[in-house]
Protein backbone atom coordinates (compact mmCIF):
# COMPACT_ATOMS: atom_id res chain seq x y z
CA UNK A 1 41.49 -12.41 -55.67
CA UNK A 2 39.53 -15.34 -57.05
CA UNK A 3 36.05 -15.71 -56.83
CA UNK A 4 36.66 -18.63 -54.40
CA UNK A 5 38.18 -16.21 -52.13
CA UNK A 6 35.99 -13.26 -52.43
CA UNK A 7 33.24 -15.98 -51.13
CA UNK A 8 35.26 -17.12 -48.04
CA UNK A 9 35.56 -13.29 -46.96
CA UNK A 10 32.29 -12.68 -47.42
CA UNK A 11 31.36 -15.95 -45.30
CA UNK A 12 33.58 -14.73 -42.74
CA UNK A 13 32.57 -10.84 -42.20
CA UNK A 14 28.74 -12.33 -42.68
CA UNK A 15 29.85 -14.91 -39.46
CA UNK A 16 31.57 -12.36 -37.18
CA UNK A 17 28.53 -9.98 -37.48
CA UNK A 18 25.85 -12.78 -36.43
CA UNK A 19 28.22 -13.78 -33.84
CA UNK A 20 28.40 -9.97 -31.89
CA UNK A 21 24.37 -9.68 -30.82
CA UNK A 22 24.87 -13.72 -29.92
CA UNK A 23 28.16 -12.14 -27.37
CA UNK A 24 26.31 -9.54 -26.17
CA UNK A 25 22.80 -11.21 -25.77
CA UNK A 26 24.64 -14.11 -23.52
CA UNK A 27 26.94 -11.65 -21.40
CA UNK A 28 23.94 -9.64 -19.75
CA UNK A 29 24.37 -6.57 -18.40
CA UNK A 30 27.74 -5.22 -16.33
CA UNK A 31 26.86 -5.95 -12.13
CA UNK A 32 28.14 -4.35 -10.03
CA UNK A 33 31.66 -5.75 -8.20
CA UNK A 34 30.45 -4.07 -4.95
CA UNK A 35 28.25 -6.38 -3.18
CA UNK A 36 25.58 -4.70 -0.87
CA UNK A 37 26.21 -3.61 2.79
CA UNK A 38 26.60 -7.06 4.75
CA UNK A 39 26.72 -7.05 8.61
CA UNK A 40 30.46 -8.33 8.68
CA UNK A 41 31.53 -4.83 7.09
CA UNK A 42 29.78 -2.90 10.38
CA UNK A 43 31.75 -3.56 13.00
CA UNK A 44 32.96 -0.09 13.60
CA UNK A 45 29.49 1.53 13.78
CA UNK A 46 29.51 4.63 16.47
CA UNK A 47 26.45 5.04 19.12
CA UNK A 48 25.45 7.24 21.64
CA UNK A 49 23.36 5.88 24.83
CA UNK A 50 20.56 8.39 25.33
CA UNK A 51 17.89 8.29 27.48
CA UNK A 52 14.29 7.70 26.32
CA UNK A 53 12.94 10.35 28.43
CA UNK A 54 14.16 13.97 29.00
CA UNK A 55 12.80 17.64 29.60
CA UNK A 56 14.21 20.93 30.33
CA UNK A 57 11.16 22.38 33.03
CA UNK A 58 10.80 25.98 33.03
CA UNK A 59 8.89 28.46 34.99
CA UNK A 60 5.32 29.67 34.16
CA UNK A 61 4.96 32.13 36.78
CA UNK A 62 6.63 35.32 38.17
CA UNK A 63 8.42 34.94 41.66
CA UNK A 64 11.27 34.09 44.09
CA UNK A 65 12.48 30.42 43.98
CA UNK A 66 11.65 29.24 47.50
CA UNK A 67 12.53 25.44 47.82
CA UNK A 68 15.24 23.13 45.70
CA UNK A 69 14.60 20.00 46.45
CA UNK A 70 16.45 17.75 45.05
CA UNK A 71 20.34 18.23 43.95
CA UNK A 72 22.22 16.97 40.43
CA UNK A 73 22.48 13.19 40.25
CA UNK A 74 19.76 12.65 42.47
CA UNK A 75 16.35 10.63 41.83
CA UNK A 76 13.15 11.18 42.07
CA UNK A 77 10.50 9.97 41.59
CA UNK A 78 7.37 11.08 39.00
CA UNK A 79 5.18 13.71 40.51
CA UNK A 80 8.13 14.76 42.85
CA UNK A 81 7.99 18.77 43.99
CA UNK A 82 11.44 19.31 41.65
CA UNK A 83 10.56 23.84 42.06
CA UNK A 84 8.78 25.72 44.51
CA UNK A 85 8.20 29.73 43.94
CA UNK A 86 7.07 32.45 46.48
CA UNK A 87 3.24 31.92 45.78
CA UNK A 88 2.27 34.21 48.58
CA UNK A 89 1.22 36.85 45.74
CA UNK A 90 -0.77 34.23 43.56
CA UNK A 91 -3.30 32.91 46.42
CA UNK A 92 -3.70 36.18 47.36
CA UNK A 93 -5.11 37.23 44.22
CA UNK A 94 -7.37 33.67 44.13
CA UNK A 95 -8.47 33.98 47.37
CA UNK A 96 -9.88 38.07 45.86
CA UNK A 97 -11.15 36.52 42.93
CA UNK A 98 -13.22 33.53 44.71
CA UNK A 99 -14.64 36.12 46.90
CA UNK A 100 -15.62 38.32 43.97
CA UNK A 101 -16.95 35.23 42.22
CA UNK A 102 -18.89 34.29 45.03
CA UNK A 103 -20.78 37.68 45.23
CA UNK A 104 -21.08 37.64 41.48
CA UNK A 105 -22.87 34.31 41.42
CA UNK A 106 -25.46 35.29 44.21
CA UNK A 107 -26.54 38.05 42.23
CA UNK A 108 -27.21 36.24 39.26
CA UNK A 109 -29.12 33.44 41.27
CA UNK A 110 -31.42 36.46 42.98
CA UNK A 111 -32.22 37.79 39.50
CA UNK A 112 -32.62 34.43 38.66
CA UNK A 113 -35.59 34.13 41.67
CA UNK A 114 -36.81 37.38 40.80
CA UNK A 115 -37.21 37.12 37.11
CA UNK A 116 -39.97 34.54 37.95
CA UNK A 117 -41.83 36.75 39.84
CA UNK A 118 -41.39 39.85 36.96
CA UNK A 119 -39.60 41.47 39.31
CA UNK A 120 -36.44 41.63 37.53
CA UNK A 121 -36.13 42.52 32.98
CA UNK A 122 -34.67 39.76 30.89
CA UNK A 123 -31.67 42.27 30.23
CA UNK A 124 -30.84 42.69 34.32
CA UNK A 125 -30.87 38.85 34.73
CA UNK A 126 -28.67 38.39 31.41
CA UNK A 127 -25.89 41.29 32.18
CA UNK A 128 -25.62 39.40 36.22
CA UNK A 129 -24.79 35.90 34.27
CA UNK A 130 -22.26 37.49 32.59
CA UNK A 131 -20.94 38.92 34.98
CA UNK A 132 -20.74 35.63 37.28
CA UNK A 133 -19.11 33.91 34.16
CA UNK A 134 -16.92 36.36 33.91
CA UNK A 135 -15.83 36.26 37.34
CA UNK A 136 -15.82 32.25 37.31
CA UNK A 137 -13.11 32.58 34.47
CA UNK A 138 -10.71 35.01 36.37
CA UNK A 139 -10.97 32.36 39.31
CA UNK A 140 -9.47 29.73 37.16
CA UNK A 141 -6.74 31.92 35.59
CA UNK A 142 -6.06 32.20 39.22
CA UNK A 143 -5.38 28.97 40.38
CA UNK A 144 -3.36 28.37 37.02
CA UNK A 145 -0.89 31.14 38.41
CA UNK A 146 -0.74 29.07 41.80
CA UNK A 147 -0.64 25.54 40.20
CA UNK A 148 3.05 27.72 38.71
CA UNK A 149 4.31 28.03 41.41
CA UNK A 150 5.31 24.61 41.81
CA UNK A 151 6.72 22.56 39.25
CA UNK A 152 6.27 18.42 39.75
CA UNK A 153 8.47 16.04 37.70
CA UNK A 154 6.38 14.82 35.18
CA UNK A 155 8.16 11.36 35.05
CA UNK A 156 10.68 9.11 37.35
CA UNK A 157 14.25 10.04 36.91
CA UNK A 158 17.33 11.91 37.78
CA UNK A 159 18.13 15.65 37.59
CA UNK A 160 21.04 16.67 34.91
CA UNK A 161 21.38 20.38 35.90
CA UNK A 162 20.34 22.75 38.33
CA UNK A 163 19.57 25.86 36.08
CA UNK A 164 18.27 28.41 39.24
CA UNK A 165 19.40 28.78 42.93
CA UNK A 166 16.95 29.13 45.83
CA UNK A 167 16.15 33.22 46.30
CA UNK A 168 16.79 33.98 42.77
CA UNK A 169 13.85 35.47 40.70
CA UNK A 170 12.79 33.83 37.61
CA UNK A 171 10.03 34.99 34.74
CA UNK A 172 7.93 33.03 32.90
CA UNK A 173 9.47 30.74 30.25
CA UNK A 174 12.92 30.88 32.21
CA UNK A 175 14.34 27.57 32.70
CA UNK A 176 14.63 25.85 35.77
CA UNK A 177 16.02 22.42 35.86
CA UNK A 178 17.22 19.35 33.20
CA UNK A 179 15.76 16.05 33.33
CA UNK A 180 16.24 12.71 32.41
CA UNK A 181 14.77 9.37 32.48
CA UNK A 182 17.20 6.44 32.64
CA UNK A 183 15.13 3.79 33.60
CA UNK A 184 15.19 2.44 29.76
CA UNK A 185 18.06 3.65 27.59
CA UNK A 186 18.41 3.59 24.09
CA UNK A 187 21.78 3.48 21.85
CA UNK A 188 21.53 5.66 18.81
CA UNK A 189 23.71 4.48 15.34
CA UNK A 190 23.88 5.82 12.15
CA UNK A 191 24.54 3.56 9.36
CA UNK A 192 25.09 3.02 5.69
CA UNK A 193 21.71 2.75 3.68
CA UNK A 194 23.00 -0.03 2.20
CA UNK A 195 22.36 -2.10 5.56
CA UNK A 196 18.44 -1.47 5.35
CA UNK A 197 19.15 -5.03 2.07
CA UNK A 198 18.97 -7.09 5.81
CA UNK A 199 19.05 -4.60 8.80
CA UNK A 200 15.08 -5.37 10.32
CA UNK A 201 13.85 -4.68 13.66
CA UNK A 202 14.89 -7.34 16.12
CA UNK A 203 18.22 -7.51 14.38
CA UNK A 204 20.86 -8.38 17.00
CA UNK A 205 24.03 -7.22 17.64
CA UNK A 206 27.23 -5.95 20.72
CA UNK A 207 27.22 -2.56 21.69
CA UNK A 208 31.02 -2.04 23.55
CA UNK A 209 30.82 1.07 25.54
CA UNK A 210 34.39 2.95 25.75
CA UNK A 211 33.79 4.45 29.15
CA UNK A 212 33.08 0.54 31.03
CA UNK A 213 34.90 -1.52 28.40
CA UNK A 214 32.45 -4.26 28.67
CA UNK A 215 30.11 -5.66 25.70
CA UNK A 216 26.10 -5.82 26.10
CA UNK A 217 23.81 -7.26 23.93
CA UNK A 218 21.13 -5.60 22.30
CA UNK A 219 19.12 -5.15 19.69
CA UNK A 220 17.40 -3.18 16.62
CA UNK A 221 14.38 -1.64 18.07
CA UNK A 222 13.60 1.18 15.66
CA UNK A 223 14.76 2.24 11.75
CA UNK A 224 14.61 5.94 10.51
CA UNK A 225 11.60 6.60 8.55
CA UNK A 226 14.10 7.96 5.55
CA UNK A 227 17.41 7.72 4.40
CA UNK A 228 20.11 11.09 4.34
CA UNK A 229 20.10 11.62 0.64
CA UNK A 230 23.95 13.81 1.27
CA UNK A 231 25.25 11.12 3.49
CA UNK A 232 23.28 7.93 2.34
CA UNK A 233 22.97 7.13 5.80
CA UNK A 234 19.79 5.96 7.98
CA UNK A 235 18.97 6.59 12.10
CA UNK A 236 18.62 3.60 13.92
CA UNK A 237 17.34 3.45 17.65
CA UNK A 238 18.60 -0.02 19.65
CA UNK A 239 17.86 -1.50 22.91
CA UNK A 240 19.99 -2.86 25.21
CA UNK A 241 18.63 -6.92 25.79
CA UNK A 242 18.76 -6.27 29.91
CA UNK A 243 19.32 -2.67 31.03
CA UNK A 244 23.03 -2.40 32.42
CA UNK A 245 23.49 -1.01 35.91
CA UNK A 246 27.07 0.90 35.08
CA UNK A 247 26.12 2.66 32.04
CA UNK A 248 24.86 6.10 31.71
CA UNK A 249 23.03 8.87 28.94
CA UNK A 250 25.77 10.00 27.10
CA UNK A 251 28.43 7.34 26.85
CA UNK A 252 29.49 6.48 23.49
CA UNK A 253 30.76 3.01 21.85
CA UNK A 254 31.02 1.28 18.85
CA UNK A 255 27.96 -1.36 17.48
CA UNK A 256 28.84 -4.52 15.58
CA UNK A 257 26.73 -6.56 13.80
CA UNK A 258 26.95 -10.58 13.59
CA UNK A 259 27.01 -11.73 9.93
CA UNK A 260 23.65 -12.22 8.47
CA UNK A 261 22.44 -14.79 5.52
CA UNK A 262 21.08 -12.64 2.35
């Protein structure tokens, strides 16, 4: 090869090398062909209505179940009588207890008189405070095991299940009866993590419940405080916009979002 010709090699390896960092500088680096989670993919998202509010009551006390008063399905109302046990046993023992405390205290409040005179020791007029404390503190545990015997719905709402029967004997910590309150229901979705790029609270969108077959609006009132790192999925908590008349806890139905500007 001629020297001519060695050069214009030379001028062309020396060219393609300056060219490659010039390719590579320009093309940037690889993204990513998936775009993030947009609300036009979610409109298959599953819910569950549940209600806000709900409690499984059980018994504190020993005894006989005297009084049911309210069946499954039914309403009440909050502070209702829901349970009511035997509690003949329970004021018997508070009505022995006041009487002991009352004796108790009028000792101490003698010694009390007395020790002003020297008529009663320091000791005498200590040990008789004790004692009245003592019996003031059995008096309470008292009316805690009457205050059992009747349990009060601690919020408005509808009974789910009737655990006991009227006659039957229950221990403490047995349950009783299932709760719920439906006055403000919730629908509960899981989606992608991807959807927290524009899924905010306030975020609207159509919850279609299968059991009615009618649409209601609603939306985003609450986002999980982390994501499922072995589904990459977060919790989120909705509201329906006007609280439907036909729809209970427990139906299920699919979310879908409205498409949302990035």
């Amino acid at each position: 090869m001629t020297r001519i010709g060695w050069w214009l090699a030379g001028g062309c390896v020396m060219s393609v090398c300056l060219l490659i960092p010039i390719v590579r500088a320009t093309a940037g680096p690889k993204s990513d062909p998936k775009p993030a989670s947009s609300a036009a993919e979610l409109s298959t998202i599953r819910g569950l209505v549940k209600a806000t509010a709900q409690a499984t009551l059980a018994s504190q006390v020993q005894g006989r179940i005297s009084q049911l008063p309210f069946k499954e399905g039914q309403r009440f109302e909050k502070g209702a009588l829901l349970v009511s046990l035997d509690c003949s046993k329970y004021e018997a023992e508070l009505a022995s207890v006041q009487a002991e405390y009352r004796g108790k205290k009028k000792t101490y409040e003698n010694n009390l008189r007395l020790t002003k005179h020297k008529a009663v020791g320091e000791l005498e007029l200590v040990v008789s405070q004790a004692d009245a404390e003592k019996a003031y503190a059995a008096v309470k545990v008292a009316q805690v095991n009457v205050t059992g015997c009747t349990v009060r719905a601690p919020f408005p709402g509808r009974v789910v299940k009737m655990i006991v029967n009227e006659h039957e004997n229950v221990f403490p910590n047995d349950q009783l009866i299932s709760l719920l309150d439906d006055s403000l229901l919730e629908i509960e979705l899981i989606l992608p993590s991807k959807s927290l790029a524009w899924l905010k609270v306030g975020t609207p969108f159509e919850y279609a419940v299968d059991e009615t077959g009618l649409r209601y609006p609603a939306v985003v009132q609450d986002i999980g405080a982390n994501v499922d790192p072995a589904s990459q999925t977060v919790k989120v908590k909705g509201l329906f916009r006007a609280q439907p008349d036909n729809v209970l806890a427990g139906m299920s139905g699919t979310a879908s979002f409205a498409e949302l500007s990035h």
